[in-house]
Protein backbone atom coordinates (compact mmCIF):
# COMPACT_ATOMS: atom_id res chain seq x y z
CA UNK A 1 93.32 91.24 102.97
CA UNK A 2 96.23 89.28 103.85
CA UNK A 3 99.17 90.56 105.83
CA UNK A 4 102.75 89.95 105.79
CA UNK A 5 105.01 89.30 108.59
CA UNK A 6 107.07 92.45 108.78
CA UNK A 7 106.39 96.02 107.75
CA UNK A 8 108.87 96.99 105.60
CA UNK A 9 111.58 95.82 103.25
CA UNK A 10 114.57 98.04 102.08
CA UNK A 11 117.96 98.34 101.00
CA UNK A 12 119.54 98.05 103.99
CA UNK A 13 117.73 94.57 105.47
CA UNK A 14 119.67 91.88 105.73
CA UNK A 15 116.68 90.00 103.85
CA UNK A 16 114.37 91.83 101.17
CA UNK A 17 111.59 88.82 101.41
CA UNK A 18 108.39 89.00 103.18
CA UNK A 19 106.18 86.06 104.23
CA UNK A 20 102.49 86.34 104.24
CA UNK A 21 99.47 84.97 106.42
CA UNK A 22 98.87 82.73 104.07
CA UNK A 23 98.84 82.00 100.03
CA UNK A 24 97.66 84.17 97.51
CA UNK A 25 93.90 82.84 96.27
CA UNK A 26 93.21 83.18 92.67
CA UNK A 27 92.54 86.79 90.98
CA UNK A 28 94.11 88.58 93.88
CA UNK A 29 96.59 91.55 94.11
CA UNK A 30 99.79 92.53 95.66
CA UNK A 31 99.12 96.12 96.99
CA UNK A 32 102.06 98.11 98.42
CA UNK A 33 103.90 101.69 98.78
CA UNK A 34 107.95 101.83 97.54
CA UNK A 35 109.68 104.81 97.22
CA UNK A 36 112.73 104.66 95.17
CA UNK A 37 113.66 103.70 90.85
CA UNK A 38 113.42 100.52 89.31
CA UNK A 39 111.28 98.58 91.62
CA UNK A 40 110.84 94.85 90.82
CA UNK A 41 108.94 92.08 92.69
CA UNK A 42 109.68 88.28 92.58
CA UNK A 43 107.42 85.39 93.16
CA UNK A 44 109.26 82.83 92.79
CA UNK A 45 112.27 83.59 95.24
CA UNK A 46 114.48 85.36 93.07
CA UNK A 47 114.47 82.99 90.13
CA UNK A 48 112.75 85.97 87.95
CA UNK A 49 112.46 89.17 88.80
CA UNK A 50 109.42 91.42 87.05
CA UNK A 51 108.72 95.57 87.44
CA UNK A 52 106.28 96.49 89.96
CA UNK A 53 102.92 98.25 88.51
CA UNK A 54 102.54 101.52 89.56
CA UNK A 55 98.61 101.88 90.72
CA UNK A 56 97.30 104.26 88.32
CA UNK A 57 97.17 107.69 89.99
CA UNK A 58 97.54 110.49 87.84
CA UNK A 59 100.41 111.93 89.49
CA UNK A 60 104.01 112.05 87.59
CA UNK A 61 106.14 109.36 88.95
CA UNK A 62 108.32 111.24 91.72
CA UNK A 63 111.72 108.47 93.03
CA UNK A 64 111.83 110.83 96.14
CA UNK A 65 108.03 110.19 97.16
CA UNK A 66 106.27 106.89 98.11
CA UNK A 67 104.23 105.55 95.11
CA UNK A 68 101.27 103.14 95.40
CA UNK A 69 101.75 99.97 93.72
CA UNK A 70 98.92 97.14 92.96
CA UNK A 71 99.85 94.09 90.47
CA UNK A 72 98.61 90.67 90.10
CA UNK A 73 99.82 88.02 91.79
CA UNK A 74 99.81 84.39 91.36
CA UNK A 75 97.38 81.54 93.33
CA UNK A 76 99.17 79.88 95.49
CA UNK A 77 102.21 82.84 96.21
CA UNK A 78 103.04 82.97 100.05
CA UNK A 79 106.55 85.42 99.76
CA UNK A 80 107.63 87.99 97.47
CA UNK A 81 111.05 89.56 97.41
CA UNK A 82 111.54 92.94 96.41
CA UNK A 83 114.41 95.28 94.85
CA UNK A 84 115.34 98.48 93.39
CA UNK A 85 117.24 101.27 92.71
CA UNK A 86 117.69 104.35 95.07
CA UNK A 87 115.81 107.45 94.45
CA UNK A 88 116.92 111.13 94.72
CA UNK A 89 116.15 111.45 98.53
CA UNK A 90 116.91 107.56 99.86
CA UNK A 91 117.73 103.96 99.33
CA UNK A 92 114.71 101.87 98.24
CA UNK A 93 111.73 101.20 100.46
CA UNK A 94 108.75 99.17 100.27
CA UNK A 95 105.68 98.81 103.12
CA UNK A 96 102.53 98.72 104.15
CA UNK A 97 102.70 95.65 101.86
CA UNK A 98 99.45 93.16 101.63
CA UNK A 99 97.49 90.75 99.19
CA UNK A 100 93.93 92.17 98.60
CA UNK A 101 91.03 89.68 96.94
CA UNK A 102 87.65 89.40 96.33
CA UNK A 103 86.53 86.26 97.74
CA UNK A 104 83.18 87.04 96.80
CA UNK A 105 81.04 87.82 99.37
CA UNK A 106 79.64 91.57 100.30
């Protein structure tokens, strides 16, 4: 697991780009809890912007509640900036944010 250097982003930081430990390897995952509509990641500083994958759960999607996301993300990715819309309940939130992978070893 890699870990970024801040906790949250959210609608009302001056910034909405976190930096991680260090790069993404290959076949990892960006893992991550947002509450809020229309959440989108970027990996290439806000060049393109793509929708965030909901983990699959189950559970209706719910804008007022935090969701669990988990999408790929690119080798070599060190900072991914984040947006969306505001939900029912509050402006848009994302945290507990972190790049998983398998390196291969048990």
């Amino acid at each position: 697991m890699i870990h970024t250097n801040q906790r949250y982003v959210d609608a009302t930081l001056p910034s909405n780009k976190v930096t991680f430990d260090s790069a993404a390897p290959e076949n990892a995952y960006l893992r991550f809890s947002a509450i809020g509509t229309n959440i989108q990641v970027s990996f290439d500083n806000g060049q393109t912007w793509q929708p965030a994958l909901l983990q699959a759960s189950g559970e209706a999607f719910d804008s007022g509640t935090f969701q669990s996301y988990w999408m790929p993300i690119p080798a070599g990715v060190s900072s991914v900036r984040f947006k969306g819309g505001n939900g029912w309940a509050s402006p848009w939130h994302a945290r507990y944010l972190s790049i998983w992978a398998n390196n291969g070893s048990n």
